[in-house]
Protein backbone atom coordinates (compact mmCIF):
# COMPACT_ATOMS: atom_id res chain seq x y z
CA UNK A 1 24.63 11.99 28.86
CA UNK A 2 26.81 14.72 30.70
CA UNK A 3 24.16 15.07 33.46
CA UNK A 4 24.11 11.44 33.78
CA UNK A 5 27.95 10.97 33.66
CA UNK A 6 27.79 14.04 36.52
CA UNK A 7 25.34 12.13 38.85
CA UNK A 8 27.27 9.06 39.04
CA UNK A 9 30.91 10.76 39.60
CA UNK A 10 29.13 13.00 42.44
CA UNK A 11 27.30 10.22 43.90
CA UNK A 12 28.74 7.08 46.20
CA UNK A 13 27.93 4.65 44.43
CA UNK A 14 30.36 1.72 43.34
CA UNK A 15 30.86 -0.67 40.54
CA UNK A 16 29.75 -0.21 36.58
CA UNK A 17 26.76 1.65 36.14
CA UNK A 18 25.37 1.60 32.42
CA UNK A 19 24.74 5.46 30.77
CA UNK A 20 21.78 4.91 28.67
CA UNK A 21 17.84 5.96 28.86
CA UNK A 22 17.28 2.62 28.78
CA UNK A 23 15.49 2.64 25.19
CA UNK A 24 17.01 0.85 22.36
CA UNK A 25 17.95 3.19 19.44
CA UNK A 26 19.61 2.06 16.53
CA UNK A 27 22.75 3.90 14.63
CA UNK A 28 20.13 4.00 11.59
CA UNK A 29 17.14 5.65 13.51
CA UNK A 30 19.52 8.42 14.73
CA UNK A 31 20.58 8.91 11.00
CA UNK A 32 17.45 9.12 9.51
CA UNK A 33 15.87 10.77 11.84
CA UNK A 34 18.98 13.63 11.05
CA UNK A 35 18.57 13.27 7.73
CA UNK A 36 15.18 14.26 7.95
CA UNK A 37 15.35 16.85 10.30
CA UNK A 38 18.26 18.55 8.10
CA UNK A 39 15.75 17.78 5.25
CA UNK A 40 18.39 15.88 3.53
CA UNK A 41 17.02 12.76 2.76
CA UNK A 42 19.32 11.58 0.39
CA UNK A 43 22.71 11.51 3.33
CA UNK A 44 20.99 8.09 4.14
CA UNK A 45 21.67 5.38 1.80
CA UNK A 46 20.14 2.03 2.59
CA UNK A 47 22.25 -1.30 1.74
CA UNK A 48 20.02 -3.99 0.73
CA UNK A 49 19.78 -6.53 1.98
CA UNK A 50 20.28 -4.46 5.49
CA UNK A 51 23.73 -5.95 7.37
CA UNK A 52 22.84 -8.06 10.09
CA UNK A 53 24.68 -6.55 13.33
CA UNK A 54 26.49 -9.91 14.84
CA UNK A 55 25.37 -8.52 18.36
CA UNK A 56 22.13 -8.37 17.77
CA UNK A 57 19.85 -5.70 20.08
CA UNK A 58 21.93 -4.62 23.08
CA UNK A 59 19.95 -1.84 25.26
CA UNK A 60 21.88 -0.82 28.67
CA UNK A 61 20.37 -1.39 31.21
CA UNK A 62 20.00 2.08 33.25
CA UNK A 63 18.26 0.70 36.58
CA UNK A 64 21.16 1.61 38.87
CA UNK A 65 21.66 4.76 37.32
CA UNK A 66 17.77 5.58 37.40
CA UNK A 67 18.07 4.67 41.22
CA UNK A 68 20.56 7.66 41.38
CA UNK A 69 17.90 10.28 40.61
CA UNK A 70 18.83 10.62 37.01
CA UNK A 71 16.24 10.69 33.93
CA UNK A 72 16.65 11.84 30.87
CA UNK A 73 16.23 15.62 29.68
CA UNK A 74 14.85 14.84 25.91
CA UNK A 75 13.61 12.40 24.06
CA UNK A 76 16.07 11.61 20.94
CA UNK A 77 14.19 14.25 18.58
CA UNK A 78 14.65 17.06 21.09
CA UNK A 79 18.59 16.37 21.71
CA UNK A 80 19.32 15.89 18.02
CA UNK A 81 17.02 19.36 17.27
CA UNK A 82 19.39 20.69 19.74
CA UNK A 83 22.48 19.43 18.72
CA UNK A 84 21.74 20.62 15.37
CA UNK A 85 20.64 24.14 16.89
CA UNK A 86 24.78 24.43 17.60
């Protein structure tokens, strides 16, 4: 997200531009997918019946930031391998 947040300040563009890849990812598939990668299965700790997020799905829409020239680096694996990497 900091190349993204870079491309917009050094660009001319105006008005809001959403900072997202565009694909929906929940809170719970980042966890697990941690979890797993740590191979620490047991951090994650399902409530049943799952909570019901009064939102709903909300994905930003990254058109206008797209039409700046930015994509993204990694896929969600290879940023939280890296992250984890320190």
């Amino acid at each position: 997200m900091a190349t993204a947040l870079l491309t917009v300040v050094e660009s001319k563009v105006h008005g809001p531009i959403n900072l997202g890849t565009g694909i929906g990812i929940s809170v719970r598939q980042i966890a697990r997918t941690l979890a797993e990668m740590m191979d620490k299965p047991q951090l994650i700790e399902e409530v049943v019946p799952p909570e019901i997020d009064s939102l709903g799905y909300v994905v930003a829409d990254a058109t206008r930031l797209r039409r700046l020239g930015w994509a993204p680096q990694h896929d969600l694996s290879q940023g939280l391998a890296k992250l984890l990497q320190g």
